[in-house]
ModelCIF file with pLDDT and N, C-alpha, C, O atoms, coordinates in Angstrom:
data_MODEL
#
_entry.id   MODEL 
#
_entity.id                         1 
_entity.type                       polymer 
_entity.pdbx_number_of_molecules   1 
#
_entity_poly.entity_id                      1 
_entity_poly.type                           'polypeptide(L)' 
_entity_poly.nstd_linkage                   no 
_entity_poly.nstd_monomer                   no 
_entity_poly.pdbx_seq_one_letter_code       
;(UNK)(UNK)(UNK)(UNK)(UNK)(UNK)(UNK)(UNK)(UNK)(UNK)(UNK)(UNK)(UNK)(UNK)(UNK)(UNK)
(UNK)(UNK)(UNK)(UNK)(UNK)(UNK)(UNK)(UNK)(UNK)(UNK)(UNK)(UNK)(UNK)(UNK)(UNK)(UNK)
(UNK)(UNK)(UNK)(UNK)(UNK)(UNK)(UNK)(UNK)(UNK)(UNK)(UNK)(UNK)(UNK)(UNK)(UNK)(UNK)
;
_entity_poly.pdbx_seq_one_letter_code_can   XXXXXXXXXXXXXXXXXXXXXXXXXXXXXXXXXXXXXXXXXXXXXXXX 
_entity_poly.pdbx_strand_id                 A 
#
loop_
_entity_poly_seq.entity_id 
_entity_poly_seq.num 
_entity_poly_seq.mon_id 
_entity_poly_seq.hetero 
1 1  UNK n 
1 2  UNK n 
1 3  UNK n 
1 4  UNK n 
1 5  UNK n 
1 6  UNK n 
1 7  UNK n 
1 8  UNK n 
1 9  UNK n 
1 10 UNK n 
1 11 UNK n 
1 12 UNK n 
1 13 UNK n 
1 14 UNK n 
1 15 UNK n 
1 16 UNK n 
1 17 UNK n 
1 18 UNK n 
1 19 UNK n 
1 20 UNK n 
1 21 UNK n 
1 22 UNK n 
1 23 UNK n 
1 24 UNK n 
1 25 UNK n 
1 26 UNK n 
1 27 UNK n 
1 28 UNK n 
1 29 UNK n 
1 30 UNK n 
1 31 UNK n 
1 32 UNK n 
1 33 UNK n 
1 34 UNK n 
1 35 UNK n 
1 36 UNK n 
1 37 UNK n 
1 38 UNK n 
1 39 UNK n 
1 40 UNK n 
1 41 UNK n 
1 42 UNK n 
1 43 UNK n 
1 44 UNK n 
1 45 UNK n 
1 46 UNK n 
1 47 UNK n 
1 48 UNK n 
#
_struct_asym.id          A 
_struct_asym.entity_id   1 
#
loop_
_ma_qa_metric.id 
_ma_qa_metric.mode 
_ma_qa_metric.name 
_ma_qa_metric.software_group_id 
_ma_qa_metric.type 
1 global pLDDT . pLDDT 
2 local  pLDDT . pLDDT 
#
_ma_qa_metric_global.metric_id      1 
_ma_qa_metric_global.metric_value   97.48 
_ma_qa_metric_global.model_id       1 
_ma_qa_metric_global.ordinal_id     1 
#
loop_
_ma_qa_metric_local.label_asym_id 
_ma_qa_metric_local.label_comp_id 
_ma_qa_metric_local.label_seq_id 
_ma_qa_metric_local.metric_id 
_ma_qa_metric_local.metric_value 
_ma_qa_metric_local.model_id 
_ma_qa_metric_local.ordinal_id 
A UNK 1  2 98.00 1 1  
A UNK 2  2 98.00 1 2  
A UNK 3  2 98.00 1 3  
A UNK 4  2 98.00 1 4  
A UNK 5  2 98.00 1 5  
A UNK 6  2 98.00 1 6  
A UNK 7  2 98.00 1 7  
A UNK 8  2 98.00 1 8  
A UNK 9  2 98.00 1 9  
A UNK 10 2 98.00 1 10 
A UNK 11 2 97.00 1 11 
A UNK 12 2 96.00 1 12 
A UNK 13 2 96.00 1 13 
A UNK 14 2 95.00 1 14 
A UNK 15 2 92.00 1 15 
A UNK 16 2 95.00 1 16 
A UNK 17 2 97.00 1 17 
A UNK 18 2 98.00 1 18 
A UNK 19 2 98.00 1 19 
A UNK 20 2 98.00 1 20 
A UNK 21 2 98.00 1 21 
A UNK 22 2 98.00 1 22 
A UNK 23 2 98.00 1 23 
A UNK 24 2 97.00 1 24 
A UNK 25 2 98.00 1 25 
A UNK 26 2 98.00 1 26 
A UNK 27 2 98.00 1 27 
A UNK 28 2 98.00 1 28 
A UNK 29 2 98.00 1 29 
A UNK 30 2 98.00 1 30 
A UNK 31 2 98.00 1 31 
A UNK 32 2 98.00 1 32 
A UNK 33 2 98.00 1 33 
A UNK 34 2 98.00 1 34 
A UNK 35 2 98.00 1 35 
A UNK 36 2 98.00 1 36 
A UNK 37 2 98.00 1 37 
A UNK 38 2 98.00 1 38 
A UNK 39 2 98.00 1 39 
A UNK 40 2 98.00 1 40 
A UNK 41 2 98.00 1 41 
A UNK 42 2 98.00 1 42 
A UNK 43 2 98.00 1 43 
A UNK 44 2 98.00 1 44 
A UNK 45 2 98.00 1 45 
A UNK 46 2 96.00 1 46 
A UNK 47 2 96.00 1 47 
A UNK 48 2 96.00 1 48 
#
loop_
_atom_site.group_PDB 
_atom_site.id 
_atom_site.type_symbol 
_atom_site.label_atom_id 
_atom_site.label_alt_id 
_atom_site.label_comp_id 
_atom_site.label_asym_id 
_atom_site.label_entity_id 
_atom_site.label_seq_id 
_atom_site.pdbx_PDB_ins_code 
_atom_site.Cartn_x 
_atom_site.Cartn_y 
_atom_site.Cartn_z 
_atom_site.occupancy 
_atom_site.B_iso_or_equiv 
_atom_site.pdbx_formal_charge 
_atom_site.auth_seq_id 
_atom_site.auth_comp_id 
_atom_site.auth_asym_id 
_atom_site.auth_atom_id 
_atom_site.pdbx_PDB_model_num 
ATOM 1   N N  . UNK A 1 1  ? 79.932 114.922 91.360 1.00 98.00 ? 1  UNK A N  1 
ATOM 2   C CA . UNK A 1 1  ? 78.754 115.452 90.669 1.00 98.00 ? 1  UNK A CA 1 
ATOM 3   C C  . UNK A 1 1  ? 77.618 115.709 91.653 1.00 98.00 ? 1  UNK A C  1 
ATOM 4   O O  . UNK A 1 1  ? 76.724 116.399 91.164 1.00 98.00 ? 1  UNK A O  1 
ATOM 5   N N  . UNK A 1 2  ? 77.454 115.385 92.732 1.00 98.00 ? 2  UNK A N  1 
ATOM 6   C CA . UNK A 1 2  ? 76.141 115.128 93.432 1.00 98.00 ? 2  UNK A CA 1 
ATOM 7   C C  . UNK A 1 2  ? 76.440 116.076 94.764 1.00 98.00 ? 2  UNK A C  1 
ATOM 8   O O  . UNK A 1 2  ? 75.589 116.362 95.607 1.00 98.00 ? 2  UNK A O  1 
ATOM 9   N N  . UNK A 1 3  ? 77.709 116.467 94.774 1.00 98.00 ? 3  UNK A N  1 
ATOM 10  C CA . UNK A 1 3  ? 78.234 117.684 95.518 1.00 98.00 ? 3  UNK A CA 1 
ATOM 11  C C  . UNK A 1 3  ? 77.899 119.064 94.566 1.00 98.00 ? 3  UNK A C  1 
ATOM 12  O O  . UNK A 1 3  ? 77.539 120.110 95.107 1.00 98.00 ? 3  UNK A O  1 
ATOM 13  N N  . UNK A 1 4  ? 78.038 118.963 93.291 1.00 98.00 ? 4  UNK A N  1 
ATOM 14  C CA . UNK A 1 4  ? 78.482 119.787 92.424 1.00 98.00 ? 4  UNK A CA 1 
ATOM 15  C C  . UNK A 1 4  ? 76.429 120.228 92.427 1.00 98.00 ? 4  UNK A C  1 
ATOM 16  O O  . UNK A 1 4  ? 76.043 121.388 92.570 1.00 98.00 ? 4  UNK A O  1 
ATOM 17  N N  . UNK A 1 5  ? 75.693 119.329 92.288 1.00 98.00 ? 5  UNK A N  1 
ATOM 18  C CA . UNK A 1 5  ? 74.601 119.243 92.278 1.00 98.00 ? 5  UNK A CA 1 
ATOM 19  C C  . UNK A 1 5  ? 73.541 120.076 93.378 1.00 98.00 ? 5  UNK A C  1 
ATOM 20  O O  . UNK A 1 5  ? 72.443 120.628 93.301 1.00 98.00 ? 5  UNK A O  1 
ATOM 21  N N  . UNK A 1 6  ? 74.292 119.883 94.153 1.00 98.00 ? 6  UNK A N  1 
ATOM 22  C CA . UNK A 1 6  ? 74.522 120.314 96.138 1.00 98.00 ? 6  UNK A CA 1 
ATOM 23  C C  . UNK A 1 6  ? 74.100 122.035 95.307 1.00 98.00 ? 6  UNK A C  1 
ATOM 24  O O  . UNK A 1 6  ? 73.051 122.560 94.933 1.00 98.00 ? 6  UNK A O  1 
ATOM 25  N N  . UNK A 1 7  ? 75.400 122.402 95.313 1.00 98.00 ? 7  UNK A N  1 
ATOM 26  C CA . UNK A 1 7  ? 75.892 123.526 95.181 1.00 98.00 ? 7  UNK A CA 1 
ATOM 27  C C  . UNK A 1 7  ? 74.975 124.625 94.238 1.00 98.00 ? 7  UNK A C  1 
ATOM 28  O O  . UNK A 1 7  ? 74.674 125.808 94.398 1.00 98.00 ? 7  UNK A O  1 
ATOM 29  N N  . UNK A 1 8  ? 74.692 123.631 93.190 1.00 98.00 ? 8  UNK A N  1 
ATOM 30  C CA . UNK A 1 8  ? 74.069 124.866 92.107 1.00 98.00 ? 8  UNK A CA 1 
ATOM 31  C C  . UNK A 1 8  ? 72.342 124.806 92.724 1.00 98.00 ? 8  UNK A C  1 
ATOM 32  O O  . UNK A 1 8  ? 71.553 125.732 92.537 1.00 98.00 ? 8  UNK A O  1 
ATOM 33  N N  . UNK A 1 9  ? 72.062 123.782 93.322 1.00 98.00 ? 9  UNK A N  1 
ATOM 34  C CA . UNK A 1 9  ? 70.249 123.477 94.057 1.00 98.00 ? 9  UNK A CA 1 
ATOM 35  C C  . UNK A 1 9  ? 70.212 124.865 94.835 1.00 98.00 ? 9  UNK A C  1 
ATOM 36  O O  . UNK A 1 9  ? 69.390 125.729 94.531 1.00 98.00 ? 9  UNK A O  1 
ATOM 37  N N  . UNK A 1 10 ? 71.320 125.067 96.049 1.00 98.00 ? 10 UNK A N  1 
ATOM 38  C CA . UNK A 1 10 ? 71.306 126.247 96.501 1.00 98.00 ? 10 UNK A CA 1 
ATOM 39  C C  . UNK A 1 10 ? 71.264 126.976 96.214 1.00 98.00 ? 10 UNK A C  1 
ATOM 40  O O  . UNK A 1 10 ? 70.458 127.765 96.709 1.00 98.00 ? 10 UNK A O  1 
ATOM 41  N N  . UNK A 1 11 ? 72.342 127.465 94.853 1.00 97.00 ? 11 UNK A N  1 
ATOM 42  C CA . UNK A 1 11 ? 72.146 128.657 94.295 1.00 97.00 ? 11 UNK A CA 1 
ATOM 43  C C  . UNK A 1 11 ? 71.023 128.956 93.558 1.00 97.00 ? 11 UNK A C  1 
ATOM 44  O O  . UNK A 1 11 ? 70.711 130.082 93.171 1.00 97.00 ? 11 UNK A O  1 
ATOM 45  N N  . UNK A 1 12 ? 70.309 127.741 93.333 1.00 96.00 ? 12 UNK A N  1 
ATOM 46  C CA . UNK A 1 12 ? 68.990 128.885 92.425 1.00 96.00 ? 12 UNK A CA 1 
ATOM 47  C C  . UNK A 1 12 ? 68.042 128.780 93.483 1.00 96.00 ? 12 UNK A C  1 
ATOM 48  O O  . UNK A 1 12 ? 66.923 128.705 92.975 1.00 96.00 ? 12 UNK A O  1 
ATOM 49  N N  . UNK A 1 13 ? 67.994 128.747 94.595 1.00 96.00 ? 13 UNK A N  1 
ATOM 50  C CA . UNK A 1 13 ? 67.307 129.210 96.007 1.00 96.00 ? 13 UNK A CA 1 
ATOM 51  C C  . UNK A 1 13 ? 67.254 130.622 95.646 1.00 96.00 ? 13 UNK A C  1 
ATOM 52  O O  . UNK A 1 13 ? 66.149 131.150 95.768 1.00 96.00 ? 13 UNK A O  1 
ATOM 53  N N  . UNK A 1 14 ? 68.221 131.345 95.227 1.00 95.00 ? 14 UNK A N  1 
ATOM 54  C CA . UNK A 1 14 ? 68.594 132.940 95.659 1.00 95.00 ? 14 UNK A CA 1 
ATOM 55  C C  . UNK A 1 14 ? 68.046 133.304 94.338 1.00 95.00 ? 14 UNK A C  1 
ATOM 56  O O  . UNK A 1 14 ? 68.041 132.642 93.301 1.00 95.00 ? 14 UNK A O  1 
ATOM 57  N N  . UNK A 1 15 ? 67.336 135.122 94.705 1.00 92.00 ? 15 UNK A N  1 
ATOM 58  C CA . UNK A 1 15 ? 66.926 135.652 93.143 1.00 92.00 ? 15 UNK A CA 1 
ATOM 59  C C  . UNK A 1 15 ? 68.214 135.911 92.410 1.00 92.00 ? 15 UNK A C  1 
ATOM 60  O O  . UNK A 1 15 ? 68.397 135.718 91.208 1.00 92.00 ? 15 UNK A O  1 
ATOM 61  N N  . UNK A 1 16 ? 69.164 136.414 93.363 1.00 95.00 ? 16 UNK A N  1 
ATOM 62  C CA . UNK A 1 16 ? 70.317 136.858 93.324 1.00 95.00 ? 16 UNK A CA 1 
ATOM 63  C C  . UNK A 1 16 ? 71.609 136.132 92.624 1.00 95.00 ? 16 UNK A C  1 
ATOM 64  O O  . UNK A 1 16 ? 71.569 134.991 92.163 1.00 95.00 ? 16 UNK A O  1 
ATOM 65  N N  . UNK A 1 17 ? 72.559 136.833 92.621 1.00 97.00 ? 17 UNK A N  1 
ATOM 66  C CA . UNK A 1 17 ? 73.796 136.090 92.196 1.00 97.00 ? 17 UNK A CA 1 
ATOM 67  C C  . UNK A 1 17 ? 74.302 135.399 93.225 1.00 97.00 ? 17 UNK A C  1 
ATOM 68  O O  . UNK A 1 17 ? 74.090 135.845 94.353 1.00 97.00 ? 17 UNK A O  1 
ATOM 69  N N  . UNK A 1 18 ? 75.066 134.181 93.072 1.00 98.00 ? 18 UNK A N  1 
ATOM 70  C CA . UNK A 1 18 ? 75.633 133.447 94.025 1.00 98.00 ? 18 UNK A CA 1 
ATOM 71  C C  . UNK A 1 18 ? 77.418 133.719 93.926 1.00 98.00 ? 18 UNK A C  1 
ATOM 72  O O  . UNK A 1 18 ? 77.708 133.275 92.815 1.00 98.00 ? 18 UNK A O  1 
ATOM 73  N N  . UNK A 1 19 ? 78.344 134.095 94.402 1.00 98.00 ? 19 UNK A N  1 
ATOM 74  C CA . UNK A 1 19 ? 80.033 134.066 93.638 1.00 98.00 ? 19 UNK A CA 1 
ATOM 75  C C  . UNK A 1 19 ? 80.616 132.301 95.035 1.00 98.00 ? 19 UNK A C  1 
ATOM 76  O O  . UNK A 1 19 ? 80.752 132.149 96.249 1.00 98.00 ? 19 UNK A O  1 
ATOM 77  N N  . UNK A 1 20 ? 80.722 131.612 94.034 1.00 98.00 ? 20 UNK A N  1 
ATOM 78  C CA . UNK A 1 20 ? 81.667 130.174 94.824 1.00 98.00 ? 20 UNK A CA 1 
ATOM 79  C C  . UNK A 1 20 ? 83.417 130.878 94.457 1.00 98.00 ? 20 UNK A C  1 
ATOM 80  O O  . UNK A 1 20 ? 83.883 131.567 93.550 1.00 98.00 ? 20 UNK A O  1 
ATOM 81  N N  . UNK A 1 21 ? 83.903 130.321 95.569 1.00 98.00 ? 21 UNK A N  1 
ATOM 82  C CA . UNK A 1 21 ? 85.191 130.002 95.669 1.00 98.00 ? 21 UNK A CA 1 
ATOM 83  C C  . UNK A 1 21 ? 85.666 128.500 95.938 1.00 98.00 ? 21 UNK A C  1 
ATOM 84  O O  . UNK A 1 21 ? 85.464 127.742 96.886 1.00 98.00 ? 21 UNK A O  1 
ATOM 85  N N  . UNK A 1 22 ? 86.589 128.318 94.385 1.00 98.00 ? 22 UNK A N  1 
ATOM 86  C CA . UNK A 1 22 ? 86.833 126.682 94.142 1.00 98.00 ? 22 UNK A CA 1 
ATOM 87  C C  . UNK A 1 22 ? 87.930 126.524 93.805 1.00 98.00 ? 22 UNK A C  1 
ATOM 88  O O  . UNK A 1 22 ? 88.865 127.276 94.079 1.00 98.00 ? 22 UNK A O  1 
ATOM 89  N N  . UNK A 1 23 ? 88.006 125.092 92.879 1.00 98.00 ? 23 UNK A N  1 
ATOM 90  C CA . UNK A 1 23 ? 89.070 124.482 92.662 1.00 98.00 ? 23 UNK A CA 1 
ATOM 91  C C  . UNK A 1 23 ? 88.819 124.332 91.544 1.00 98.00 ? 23 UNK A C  1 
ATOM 92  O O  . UNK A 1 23 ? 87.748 124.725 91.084 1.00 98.00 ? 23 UNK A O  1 
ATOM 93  N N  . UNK A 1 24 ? 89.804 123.682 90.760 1.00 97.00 ? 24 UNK A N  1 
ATOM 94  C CA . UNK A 1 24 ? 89.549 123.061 89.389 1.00 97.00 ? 24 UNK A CA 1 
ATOM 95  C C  . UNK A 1 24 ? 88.838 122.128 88.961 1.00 97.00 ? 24 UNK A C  1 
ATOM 96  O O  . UNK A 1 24 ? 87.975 122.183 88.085 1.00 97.00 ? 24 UNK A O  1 
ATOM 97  N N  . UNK A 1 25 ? 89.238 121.104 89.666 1.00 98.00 ? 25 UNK A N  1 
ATOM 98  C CA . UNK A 1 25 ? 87.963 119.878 88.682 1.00 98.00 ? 25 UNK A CA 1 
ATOM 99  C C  . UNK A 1 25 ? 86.793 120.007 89.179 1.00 98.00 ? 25 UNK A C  1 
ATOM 100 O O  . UNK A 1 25 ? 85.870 119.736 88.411 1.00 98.00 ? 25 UNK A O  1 
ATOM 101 N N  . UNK A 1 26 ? 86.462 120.421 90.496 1.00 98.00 ? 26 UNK A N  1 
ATOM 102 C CA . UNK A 1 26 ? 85.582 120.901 90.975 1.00 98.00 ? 26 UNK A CA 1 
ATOM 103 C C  . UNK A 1 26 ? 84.618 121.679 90.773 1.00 98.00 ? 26 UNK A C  1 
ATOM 104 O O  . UNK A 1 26 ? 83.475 121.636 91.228 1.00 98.00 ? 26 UNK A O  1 
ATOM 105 N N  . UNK A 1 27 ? 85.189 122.540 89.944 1.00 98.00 ? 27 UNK A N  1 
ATOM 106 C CA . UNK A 1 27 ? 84.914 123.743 89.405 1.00 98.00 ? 27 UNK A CA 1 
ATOM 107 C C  . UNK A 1 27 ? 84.027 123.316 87.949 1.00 98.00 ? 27 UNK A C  1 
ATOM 108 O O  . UNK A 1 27 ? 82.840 123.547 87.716 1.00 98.00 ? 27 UNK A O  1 
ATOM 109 N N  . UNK A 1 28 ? 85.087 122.583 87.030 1.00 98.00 ? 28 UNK A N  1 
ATOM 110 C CA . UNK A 1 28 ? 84.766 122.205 85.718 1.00 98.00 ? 28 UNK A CA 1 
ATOM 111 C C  . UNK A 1 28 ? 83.508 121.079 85.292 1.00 98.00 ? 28 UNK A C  1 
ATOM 112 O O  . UNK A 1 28 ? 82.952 120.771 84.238 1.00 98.00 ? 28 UNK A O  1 
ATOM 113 N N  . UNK A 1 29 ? 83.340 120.433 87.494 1.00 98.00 ? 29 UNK A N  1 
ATOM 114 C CA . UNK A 1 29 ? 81.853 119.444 87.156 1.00 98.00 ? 29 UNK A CA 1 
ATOM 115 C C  . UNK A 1 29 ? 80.866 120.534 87.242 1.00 98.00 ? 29 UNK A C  1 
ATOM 116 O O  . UNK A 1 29 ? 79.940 120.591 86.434 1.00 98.00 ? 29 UNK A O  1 
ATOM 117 N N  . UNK A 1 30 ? 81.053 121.603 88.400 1.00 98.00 ? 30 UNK A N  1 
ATOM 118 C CA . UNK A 1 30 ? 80.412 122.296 88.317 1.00 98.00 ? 30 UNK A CA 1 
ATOM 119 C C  . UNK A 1 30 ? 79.584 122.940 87.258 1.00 98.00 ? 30 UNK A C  1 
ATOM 120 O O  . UNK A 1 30 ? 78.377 123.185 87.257 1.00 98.00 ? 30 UNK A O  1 
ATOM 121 N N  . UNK A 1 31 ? 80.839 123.241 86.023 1.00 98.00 ? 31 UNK A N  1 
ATOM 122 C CA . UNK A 1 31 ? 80.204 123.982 84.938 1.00 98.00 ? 31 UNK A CA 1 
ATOM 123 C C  . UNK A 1 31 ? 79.279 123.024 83.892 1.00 98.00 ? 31 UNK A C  1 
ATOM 124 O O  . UNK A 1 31 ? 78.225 123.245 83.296 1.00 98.00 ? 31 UNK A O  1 
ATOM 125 N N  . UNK A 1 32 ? 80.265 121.742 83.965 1.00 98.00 ? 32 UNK A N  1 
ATOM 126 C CA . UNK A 1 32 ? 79.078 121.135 83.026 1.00 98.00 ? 32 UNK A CA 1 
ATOM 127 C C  . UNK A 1 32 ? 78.164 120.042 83.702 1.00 98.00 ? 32 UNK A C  1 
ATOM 128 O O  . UNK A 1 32 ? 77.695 119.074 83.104 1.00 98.00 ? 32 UNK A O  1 
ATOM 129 N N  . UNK A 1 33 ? 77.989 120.325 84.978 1.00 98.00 ? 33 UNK A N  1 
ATOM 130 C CA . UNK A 1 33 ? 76.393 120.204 85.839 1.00 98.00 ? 33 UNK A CA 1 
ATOM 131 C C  . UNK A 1 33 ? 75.304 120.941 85.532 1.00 98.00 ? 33 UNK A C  1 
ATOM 132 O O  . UNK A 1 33 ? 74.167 120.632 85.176 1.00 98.00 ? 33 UNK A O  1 
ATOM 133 N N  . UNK A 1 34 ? 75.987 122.233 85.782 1.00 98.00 ? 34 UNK A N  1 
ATOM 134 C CA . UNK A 1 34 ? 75.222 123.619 85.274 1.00 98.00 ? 34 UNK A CA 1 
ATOM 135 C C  . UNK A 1 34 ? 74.492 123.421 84.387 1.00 98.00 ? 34 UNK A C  1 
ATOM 136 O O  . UNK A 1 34 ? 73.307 123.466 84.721 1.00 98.00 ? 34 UNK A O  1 
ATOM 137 N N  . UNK A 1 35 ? 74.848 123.031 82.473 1.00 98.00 ? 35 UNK A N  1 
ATOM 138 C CA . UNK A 1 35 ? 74.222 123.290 81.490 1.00 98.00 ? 35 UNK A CA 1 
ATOM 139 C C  . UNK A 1 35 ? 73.571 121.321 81.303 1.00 98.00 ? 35 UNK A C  1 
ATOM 140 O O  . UNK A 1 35 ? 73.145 120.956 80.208 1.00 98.00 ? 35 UNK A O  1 
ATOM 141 N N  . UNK A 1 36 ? 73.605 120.590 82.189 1.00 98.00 ? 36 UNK A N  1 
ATOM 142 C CA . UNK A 1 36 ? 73.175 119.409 82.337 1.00 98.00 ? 36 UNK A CA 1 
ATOM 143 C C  . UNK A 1 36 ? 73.528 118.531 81.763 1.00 98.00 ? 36 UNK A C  1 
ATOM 144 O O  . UNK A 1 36 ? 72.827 117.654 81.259 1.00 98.00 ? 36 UNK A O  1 
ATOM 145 N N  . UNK A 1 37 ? 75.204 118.674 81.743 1.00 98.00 ? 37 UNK A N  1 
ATOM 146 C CA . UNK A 1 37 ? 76.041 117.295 80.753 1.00 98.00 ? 37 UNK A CA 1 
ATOM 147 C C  . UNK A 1 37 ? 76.141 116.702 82.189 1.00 98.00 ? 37 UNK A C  1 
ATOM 148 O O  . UNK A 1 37 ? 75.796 117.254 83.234 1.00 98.00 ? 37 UNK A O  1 
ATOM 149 N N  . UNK A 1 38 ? 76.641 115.559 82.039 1.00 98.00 ? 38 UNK A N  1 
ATOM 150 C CA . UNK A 1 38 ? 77.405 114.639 82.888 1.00 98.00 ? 38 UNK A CA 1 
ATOM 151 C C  . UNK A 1 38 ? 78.894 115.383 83.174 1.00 98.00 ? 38 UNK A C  1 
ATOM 152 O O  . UNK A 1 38 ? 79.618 116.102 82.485 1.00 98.00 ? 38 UNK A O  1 
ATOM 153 N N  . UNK A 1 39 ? 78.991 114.758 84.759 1.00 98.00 ? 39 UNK A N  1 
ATOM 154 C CA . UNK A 1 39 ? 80.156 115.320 85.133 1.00 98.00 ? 39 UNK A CA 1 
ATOM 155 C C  . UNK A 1 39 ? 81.650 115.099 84.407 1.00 98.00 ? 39 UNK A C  1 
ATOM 156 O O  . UNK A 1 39 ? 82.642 115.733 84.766 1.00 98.00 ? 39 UNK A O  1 
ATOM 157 N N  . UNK A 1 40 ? 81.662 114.118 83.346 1.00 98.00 ? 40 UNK A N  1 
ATOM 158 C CA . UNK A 1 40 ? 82.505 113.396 82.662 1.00 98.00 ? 40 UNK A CA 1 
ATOM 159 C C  . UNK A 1 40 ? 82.585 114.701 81.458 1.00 98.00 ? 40 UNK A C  1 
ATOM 160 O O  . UNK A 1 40 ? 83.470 114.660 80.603 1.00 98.00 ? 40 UNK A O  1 
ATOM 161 N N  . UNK A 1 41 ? 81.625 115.787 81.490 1.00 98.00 ? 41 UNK A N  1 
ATOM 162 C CA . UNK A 1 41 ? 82.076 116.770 80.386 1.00 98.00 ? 41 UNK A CA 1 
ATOM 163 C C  . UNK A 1 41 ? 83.131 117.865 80.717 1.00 98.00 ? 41 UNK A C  1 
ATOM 164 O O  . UNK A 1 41 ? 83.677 118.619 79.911 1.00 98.00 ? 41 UNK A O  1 
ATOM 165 N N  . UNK A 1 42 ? 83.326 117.797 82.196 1.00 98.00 ? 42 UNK A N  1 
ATOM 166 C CA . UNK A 1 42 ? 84.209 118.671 83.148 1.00 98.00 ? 42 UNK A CA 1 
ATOM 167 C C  . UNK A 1 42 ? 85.447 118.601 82.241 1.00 98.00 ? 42 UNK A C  1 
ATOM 168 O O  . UNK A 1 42 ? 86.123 119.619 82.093 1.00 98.00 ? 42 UNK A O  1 
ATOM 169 N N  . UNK A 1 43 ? 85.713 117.691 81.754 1.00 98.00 ? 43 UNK A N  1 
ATOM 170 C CA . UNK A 1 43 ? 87.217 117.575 80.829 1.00 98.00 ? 43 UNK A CA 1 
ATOM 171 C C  . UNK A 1 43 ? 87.164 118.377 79.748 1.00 98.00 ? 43 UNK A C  1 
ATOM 172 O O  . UNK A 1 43 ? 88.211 118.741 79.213 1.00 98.00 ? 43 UNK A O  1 
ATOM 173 N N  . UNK A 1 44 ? 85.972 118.754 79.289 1.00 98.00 ? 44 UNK A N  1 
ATOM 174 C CA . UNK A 1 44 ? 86.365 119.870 78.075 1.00 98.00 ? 44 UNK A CA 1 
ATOM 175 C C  . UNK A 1 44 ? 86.399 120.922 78.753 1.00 98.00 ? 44 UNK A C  1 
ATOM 176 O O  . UNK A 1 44 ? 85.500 121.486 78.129 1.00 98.00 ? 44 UNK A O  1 
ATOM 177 N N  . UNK A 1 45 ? 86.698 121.676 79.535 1.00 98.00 ? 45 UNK A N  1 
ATOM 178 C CA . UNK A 1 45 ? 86.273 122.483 80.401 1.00 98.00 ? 45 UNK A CA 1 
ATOM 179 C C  . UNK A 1 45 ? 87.622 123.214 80.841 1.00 98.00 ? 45 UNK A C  1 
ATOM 180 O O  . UNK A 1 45 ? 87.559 123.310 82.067 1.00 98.00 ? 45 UNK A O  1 
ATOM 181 N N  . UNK A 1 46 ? 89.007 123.862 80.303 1.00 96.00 ? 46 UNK A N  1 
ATOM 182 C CA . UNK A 1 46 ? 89.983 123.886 81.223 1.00 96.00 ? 46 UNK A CA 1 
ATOM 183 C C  . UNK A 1 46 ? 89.551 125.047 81.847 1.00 96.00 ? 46 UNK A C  1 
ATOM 184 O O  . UNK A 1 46 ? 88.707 125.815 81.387 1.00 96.00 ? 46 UNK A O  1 
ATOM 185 N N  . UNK A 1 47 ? 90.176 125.172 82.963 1.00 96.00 ? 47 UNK A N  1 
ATOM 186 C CA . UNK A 1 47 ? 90.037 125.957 84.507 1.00 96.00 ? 47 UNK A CA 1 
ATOM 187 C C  . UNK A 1 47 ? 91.381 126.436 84.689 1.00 96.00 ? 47 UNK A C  1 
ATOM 188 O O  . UNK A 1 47 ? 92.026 125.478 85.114 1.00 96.00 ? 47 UNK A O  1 
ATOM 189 N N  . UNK A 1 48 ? 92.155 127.493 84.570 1.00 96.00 ? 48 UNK A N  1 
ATOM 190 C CA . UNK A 1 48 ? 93.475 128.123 85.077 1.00 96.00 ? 48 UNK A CA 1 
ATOM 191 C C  . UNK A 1 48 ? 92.992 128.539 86.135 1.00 96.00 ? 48 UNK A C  1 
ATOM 192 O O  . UNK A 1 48 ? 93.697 129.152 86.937 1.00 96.00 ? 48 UNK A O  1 
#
């Protein structure tokens, strides 16, 4: 989460769009970092 945290701080640095290249669970803390659940919401989250 505090990587995942890392990641999105940077991106709203930019006015711009940011595109990451990831992984899955990685991916899924990511998303529900994003809207400010706990990284433990990554499980509703599937990622193909």
């Amino acid at each position: 989460a505090a990587r995942a945290d890392r990641v999105i701080a940077r991106a709203r640095t930019h006015e711009g769009d940011t595109l990451c290249f990831a992984h899955g669970h990685v991916g899924r803390v990511l998303g529900a970092r994003w809207v400010g659940l706990p990284a433990a919401a990554g499980a509703r989250l599937a990622l193909a």
